[in-house]
C-alpha atoms as a PDB file:
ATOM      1  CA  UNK A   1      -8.883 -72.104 -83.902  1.00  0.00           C
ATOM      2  CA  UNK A   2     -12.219 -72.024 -81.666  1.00  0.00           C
ATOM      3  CA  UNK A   3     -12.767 -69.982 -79.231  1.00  0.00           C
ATOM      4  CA  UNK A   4     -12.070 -72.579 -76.259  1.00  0.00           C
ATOM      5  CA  UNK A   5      -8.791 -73.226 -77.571  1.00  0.00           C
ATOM      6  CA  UNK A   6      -7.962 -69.901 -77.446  1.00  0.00           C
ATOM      7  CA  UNK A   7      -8.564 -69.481 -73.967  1.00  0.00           C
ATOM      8  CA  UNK A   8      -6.465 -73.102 -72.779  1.00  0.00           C
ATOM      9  CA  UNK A   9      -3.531 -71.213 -74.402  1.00  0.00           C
ATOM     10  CA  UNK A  10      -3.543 -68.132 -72.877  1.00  0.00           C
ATOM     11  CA  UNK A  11      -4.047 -69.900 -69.380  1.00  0.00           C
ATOM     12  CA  UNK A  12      -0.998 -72.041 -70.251  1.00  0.00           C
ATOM     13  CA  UNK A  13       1.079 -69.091 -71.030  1.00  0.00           C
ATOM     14  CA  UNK A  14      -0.031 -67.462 -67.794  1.00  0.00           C
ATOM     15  CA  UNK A  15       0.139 -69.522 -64.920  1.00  0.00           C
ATOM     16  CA  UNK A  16       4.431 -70.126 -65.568  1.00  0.00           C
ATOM     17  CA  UNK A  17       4.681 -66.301 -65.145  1.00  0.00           C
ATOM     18  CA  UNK A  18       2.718 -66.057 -61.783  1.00  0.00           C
ATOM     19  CA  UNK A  19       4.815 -68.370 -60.469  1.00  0.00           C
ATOM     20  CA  UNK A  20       7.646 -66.318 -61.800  1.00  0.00           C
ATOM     21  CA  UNK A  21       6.496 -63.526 -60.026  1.00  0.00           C
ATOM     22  CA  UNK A  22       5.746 -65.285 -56.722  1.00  0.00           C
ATOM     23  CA  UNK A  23       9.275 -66.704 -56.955  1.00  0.00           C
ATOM     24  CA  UNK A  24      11.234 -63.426 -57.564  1.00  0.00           C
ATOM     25  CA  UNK A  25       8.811 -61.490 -54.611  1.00  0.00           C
ATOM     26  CA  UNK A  26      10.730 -60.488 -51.957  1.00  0.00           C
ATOM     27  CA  UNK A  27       9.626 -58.537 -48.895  1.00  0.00           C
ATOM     28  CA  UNK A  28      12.012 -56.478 -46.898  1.00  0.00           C
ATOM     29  CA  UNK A  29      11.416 -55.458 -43.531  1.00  0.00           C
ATOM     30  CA  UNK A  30      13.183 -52.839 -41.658  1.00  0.00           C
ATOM     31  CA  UNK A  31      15.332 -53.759 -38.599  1.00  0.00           C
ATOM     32  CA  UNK A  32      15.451 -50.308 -36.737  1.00  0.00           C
ATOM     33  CA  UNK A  33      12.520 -47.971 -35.562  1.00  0.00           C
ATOM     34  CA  UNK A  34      13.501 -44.501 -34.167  1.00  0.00           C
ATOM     35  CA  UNK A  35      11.040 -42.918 -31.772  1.00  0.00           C
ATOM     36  CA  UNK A  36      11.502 -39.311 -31.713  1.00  0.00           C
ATOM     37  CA  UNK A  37      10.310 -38.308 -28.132  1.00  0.00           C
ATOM     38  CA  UNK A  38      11.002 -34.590 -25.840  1.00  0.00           C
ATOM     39  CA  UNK A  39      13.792 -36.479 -23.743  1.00  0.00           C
ATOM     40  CA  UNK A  40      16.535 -38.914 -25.547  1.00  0.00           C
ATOM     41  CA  UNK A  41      15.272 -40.933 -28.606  1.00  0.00           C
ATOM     42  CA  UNK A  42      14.393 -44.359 -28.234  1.00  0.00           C
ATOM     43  CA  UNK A  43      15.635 -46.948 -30.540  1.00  0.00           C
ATOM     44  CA  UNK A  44      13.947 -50.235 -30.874  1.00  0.00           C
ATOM     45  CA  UNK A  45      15.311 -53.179 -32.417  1.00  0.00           C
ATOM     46  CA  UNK A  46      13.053 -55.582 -34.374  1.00  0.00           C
ATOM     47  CA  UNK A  47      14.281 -58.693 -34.805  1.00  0.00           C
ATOM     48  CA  UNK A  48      13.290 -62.030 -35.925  1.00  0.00           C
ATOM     49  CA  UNK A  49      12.360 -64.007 -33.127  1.00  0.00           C
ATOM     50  CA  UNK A  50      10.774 -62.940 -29.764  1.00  0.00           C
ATOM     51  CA  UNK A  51      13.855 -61.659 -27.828  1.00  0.00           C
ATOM     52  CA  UNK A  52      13.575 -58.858 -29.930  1.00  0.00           C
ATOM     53  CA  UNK A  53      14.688 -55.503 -27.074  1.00  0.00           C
ATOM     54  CA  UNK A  54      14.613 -52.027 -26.894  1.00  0.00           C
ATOM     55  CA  UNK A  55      17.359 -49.665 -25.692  1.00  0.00           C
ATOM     56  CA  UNK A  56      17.383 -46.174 -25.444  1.00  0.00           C
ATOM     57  CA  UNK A  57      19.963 -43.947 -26.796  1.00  0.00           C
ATOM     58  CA  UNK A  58      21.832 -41.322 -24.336  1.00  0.00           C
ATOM     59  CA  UNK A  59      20.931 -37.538 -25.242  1.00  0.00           C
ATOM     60  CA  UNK A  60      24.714 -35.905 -25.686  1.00  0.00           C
ATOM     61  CA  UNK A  61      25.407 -33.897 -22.742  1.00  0.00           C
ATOM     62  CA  UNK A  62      23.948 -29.754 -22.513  1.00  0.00           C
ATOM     63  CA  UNK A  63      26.898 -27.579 -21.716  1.00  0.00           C
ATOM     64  CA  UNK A  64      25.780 -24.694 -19.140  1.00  0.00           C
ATOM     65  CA  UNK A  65      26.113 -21.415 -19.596  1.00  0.00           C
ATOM     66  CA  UNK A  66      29.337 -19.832 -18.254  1.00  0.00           C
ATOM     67  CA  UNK A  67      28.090 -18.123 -14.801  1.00  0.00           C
ATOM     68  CA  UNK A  68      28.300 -14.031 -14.539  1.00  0.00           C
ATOM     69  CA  UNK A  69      31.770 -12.797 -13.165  1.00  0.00           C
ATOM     70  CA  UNK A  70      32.392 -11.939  -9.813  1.00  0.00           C
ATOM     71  CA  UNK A  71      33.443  -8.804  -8.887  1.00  0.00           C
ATOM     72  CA  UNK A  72      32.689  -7.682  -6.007  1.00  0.00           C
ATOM     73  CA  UNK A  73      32.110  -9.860  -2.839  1.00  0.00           C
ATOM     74  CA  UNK A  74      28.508 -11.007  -1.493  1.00  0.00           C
ATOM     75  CA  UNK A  75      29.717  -9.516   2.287  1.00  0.00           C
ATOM     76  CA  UNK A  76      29.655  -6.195   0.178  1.00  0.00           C
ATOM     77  CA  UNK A  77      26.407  -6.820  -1.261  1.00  0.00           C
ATOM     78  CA  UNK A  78      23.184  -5.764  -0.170  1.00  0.00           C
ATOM     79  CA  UNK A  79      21.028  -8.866  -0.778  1.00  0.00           C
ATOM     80  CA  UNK A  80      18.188 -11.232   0.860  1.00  0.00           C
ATOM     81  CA  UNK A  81      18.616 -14.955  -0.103  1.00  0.00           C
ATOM     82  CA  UNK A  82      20.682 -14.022  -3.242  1.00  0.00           C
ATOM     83  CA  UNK A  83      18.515 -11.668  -4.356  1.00  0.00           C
ATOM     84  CA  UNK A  84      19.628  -8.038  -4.587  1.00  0.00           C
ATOM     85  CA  UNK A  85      17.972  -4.713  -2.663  1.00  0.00           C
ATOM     86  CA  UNK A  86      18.638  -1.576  -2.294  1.00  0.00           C
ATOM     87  CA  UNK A  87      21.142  -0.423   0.053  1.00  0.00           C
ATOM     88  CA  UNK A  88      19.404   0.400   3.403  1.00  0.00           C
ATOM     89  CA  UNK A  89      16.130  -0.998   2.437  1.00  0.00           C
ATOM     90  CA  UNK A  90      16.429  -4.534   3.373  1.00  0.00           C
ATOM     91  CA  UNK A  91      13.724  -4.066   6.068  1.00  0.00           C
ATOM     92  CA  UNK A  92      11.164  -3.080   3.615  1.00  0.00           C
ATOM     93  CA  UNK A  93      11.422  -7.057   2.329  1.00  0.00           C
ATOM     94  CA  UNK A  94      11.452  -8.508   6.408  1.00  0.00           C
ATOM     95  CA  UNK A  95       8.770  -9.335   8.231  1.00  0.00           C
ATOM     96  CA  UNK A  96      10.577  -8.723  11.276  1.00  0.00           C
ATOM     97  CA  UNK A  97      11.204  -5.329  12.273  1.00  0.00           C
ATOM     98  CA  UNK A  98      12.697  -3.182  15.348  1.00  0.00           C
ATOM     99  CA  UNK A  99       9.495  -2.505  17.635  1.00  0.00           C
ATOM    100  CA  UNK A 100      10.809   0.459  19.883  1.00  0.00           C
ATOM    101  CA  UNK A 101      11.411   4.114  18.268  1.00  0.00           C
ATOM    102  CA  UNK A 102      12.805   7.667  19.933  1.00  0.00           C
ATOM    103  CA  UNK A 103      12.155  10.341  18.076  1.00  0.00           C
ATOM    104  CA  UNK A 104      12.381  14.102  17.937  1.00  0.00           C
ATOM    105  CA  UNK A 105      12.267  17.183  15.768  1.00  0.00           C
ATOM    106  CA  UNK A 106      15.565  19.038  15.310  1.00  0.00           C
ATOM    107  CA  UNK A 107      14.033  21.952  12.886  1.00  0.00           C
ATOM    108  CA  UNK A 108      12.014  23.051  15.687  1.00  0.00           C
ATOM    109  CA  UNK A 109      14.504  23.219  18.392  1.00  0.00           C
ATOM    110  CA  UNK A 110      15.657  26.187  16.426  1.00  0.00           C
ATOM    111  CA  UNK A 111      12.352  28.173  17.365  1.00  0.00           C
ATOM    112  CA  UNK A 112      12.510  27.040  21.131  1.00  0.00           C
ATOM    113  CA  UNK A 113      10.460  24.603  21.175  1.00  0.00           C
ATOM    114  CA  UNK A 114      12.203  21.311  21.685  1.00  0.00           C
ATOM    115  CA  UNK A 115      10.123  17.802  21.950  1.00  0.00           C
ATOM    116  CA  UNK A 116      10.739  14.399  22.328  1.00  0.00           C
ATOM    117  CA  UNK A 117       8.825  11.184  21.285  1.00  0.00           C
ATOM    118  CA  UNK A 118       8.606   7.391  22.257  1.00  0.00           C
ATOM    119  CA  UNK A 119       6.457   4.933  20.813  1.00  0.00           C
ATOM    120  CA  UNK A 120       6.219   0.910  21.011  1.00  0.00           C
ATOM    121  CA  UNK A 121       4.369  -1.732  18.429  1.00  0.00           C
ATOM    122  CA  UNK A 122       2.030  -3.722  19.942  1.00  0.00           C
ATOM    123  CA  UNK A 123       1.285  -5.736  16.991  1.00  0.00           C
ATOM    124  CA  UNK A 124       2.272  -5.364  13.016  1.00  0.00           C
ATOM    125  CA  UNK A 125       0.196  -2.058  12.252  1.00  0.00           C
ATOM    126  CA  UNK A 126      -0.372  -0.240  15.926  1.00  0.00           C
ATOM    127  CA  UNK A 127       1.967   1.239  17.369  1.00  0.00           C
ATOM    128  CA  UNK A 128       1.359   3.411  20.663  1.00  0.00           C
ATOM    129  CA  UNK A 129       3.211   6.690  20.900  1.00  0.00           C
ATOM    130  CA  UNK A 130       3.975   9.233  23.762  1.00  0.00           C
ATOM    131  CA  UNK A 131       5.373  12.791  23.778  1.00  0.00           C
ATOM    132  CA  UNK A 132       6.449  15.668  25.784  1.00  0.00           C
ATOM    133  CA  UNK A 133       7.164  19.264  24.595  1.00  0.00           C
ATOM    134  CA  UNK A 134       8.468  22.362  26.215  1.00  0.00           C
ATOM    135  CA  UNK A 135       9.205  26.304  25.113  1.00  0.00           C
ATOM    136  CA  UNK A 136       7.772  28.643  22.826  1.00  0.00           C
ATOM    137  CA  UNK A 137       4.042  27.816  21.299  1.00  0.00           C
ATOM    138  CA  UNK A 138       2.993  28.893  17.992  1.00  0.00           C
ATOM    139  CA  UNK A 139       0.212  30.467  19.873  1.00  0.00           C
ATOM    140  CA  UNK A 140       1.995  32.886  21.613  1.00  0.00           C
ATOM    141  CA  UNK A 141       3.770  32.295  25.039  1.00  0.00           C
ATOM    142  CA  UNK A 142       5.906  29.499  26.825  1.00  0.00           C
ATOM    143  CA  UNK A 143       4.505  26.192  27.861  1.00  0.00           C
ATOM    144  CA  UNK A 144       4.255  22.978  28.125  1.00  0.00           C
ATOM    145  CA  UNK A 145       2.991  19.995  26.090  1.00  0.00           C
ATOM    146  CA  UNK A 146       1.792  16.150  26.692  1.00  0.00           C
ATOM    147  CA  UNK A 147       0.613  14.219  24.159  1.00  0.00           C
ATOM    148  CA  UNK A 148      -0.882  10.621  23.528  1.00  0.00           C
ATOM    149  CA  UNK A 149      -1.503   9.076  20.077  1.00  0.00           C
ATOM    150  CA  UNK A 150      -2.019   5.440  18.314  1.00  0.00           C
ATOM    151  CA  UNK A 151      -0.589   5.411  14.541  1.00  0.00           C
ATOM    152  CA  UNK A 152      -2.006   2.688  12.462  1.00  0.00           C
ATOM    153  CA  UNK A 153      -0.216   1.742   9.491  1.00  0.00           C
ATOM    154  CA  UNK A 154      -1.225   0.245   6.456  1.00  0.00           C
ATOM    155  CA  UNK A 155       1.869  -1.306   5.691  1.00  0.00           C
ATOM    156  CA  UNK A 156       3.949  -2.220   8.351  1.00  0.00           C
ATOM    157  CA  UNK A 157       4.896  -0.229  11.687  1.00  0.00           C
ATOM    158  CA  UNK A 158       7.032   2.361  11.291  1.00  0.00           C
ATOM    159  CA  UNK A 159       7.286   1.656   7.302  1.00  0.00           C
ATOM    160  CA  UNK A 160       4.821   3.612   5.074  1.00  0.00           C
ATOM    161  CA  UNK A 161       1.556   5.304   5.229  1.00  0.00           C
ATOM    162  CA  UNK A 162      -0.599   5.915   8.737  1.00  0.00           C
ATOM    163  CA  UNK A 163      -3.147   7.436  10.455  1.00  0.00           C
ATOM    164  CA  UNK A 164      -3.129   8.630  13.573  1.00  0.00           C
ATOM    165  CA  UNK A 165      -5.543   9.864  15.931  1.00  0.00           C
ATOM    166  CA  UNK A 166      -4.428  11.523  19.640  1.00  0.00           C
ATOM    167  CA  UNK A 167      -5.181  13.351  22.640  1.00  0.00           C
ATOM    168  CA  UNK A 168      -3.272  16.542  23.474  1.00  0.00           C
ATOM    169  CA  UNK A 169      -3.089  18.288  26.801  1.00  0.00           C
ATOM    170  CA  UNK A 170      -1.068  22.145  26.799  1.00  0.00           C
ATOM    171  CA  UNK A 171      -0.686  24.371  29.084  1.00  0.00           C
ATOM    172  CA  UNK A 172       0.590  27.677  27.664  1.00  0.00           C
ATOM    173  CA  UNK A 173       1.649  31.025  30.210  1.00  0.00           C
ATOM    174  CA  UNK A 174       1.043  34.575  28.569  1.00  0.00           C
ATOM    175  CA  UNK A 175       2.559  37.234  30.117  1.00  0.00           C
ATOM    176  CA  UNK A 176       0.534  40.803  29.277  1.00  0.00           C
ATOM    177  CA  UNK A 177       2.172  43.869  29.429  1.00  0.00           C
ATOM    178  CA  UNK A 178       0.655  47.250  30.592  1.00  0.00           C
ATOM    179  CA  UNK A 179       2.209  50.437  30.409  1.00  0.00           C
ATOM    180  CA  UNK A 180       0.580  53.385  32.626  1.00  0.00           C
ATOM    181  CA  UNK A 181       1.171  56.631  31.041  1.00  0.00           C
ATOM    182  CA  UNK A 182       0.057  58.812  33.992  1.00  0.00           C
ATOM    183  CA  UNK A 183       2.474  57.391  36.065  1.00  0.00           C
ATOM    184  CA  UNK A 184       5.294  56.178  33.757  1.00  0.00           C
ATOM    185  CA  UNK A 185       4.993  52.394  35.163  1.00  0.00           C
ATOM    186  CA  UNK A 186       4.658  49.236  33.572  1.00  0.00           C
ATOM    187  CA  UNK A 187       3.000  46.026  35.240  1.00  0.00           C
ATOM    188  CA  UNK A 188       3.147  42.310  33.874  1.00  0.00           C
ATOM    189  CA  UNK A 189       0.500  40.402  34.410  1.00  0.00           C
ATOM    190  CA  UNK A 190       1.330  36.184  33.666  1.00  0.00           C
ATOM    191  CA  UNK A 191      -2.067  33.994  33.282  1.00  0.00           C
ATOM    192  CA  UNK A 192      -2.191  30.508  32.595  1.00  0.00           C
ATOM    193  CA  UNK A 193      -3.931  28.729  29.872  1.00  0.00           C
ATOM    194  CA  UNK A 194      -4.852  24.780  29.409  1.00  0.00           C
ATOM    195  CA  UNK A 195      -6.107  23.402  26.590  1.00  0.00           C
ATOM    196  CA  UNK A 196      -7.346  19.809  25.885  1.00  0.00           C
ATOM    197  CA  UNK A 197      -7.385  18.547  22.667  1.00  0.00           C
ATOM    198  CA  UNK A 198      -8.262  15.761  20.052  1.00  0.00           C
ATOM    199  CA  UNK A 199      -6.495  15.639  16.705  1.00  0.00           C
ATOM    200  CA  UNK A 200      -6.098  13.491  13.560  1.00  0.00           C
ATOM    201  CA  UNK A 201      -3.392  13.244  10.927  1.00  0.00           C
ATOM    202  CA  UNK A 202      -2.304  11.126   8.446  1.00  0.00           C
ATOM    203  CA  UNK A 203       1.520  10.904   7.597  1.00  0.00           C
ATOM    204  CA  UNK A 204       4.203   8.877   6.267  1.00  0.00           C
ATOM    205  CA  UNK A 205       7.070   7.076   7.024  1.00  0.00           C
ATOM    206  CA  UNK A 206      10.408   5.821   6.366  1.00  0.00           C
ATOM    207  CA  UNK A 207      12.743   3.366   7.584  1.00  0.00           C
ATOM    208  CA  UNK A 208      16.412   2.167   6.866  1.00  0.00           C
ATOM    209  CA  UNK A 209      18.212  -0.989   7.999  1.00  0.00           C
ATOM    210  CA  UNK A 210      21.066   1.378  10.128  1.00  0.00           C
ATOM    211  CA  UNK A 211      17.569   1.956  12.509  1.00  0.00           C
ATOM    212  CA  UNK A 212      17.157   5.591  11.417  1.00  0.00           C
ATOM    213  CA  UNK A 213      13.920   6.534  10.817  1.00  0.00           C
ATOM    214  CA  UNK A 214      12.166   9.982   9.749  1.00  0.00           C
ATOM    215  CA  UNK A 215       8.564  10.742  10.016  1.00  0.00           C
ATOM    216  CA  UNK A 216       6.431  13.487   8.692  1.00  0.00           C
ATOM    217  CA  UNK A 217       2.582  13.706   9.856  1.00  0.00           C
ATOM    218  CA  UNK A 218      -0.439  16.356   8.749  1.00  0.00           C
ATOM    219  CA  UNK A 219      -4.231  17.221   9.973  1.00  0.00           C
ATOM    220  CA  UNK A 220      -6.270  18.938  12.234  1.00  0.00           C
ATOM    221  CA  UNK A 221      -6.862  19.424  15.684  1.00  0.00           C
ATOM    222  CA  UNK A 222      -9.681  20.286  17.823  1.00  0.00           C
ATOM    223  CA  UNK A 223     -10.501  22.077  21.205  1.00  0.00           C
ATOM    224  CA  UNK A 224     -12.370  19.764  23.312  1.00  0.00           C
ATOM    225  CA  UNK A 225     -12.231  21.867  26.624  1.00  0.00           C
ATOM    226  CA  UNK A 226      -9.611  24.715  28.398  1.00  0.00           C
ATOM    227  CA  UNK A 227      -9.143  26.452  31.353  1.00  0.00           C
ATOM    228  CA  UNK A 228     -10.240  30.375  30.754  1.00  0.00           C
ATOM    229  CA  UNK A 229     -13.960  29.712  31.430  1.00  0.00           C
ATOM    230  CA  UNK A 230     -14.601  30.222  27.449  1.00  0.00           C
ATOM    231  CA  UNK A 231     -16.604  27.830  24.943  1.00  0.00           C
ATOM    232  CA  UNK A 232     -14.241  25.232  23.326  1.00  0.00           C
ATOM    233  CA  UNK A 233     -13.819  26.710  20.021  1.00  0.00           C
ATOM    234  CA  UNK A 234     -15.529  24.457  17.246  1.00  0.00           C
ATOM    235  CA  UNK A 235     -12.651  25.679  14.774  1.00  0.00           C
ATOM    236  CA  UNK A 236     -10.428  23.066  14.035  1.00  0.00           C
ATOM    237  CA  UNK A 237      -6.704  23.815  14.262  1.00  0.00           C
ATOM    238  CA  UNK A 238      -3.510  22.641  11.914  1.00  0.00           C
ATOM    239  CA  UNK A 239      -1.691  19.835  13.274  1.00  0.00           C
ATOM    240  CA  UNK A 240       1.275  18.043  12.078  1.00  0.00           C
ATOM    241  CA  UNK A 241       4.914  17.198  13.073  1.00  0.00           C
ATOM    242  CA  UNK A 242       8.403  16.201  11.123  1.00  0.00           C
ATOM    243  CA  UNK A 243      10.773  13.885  13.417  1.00  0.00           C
ATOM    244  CA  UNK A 244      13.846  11.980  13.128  1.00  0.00           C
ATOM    245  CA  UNK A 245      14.109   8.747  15.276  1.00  0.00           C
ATOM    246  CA  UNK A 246      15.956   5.768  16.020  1.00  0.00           C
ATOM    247  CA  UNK A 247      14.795   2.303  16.248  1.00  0.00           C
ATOM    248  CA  UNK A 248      15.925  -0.545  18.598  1.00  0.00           C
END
């Protein structure tokens, strides 16, 4: 057999078994896509014609978790808008704050000396303060005391740290005992001595929502001018206070 007829056969024998092939062929298409997505899945349905639709499938529902107990009620909870603060130091969360304080310091009414103290906030940080003092001085004598000052505070008034710069006016009576020897008598001679001075501290303070208050203050004072005909000293002199208040 030549070479052609060779070749007519095996084309013969091949083209009945494409058909075969192209008969038996089948192509199978899938009828449901899922698209996974961070809410609920979306299933889309692919059918045949054009009216083919997509639905989406409902996520099951998320259980939430079982709230905290209650034990004790909110009226006896120290809180601002649910969220819980101290006891007594609600005010150090509020803008809003009492803007008139009275004040005085009860340690040193047992040396004599008694004071009191009353201040005002004209705005957020100044607040302008007044006191008066009577009795025993530290320097030696009985007198009398007036005193002007402006605390700034950093924070808040009445909440925190200050400064404060004032103006003090005292007026202090010595009384100076001589003895004669010659004649066995003894004379008491009073004299009167006013001072006027400028001091600065810087001091702290604290503030609870019952309107008690307590305020401690340290520095240094100065002699601008006094009354005994004398240079004003150019030594600068402690200064500080401790004083419980009330707010309103």
């Amino acid at each position: 057999m030549n070479n052609a007829a060779r070749v007519a056969l095996a084309l013969a024998l091949l083209v009945p078994v494409a058909a075969f092939a192209d008969d038996s062929t089948q192509t199978t298409s899938a009828t449901t896509l899922v698209v996974v997505t961070p809410n609920a899945p979306v299933v889309i349905q692919q059918g045949q014609g054009p009216g083919a639709q997509a639905t989406e499938m409902e996520a099951p529902p998320v259980q939430a978790a079982p709230a905290a107990p209650q034990n004790e009620d909110w009226n006896n909870v120290s809180h601002i808008n649910g969220a819980v603060v101290p006891v007594g130091e609600r005010g150090a969360y509020l803008k809003r704050f009492r803007k008139a304080n009275i004040s005085a310091n009860p340690i040193a009414w047992m040396f004599g000396f008694y004071s009191v103290s009353g201040s005002y906030a004209v705005s957020e940080n100044i607040v302008i303060r007044g006191d008066v003092s009577f009795g025993h001085q530290l320097e030696g004598g009985d007198g009398v005391e007036l005193g002007a000052s402006l605390p700034i505070y950093f924070r808040r008034a009445y909440s925190g740290p200050f400064i404060e710069p004032g103006l003090v006016v005292r007026n202090v009576q010595e009384d100076t005992y001589n003895y004669d020897y010659t004649s066995g008598n003894s004379t008491t001679m009073s004299t009167n001595n006013s001072q006027t001075l400028v001091e600065m501290m810087v001091g702290w303070h604290w503030s609870f929502d019952s309107g008690l208050n307590m305020a401690m203050a340290f520095g240094a004072s100065r002699e601008l001018s006094n009354s005994n005909g004398q240079a004003a000293s150019d030594n600068p002199h402690p200064a500080g206070y401790f004083r419980i208040g009330y707010e309103f």
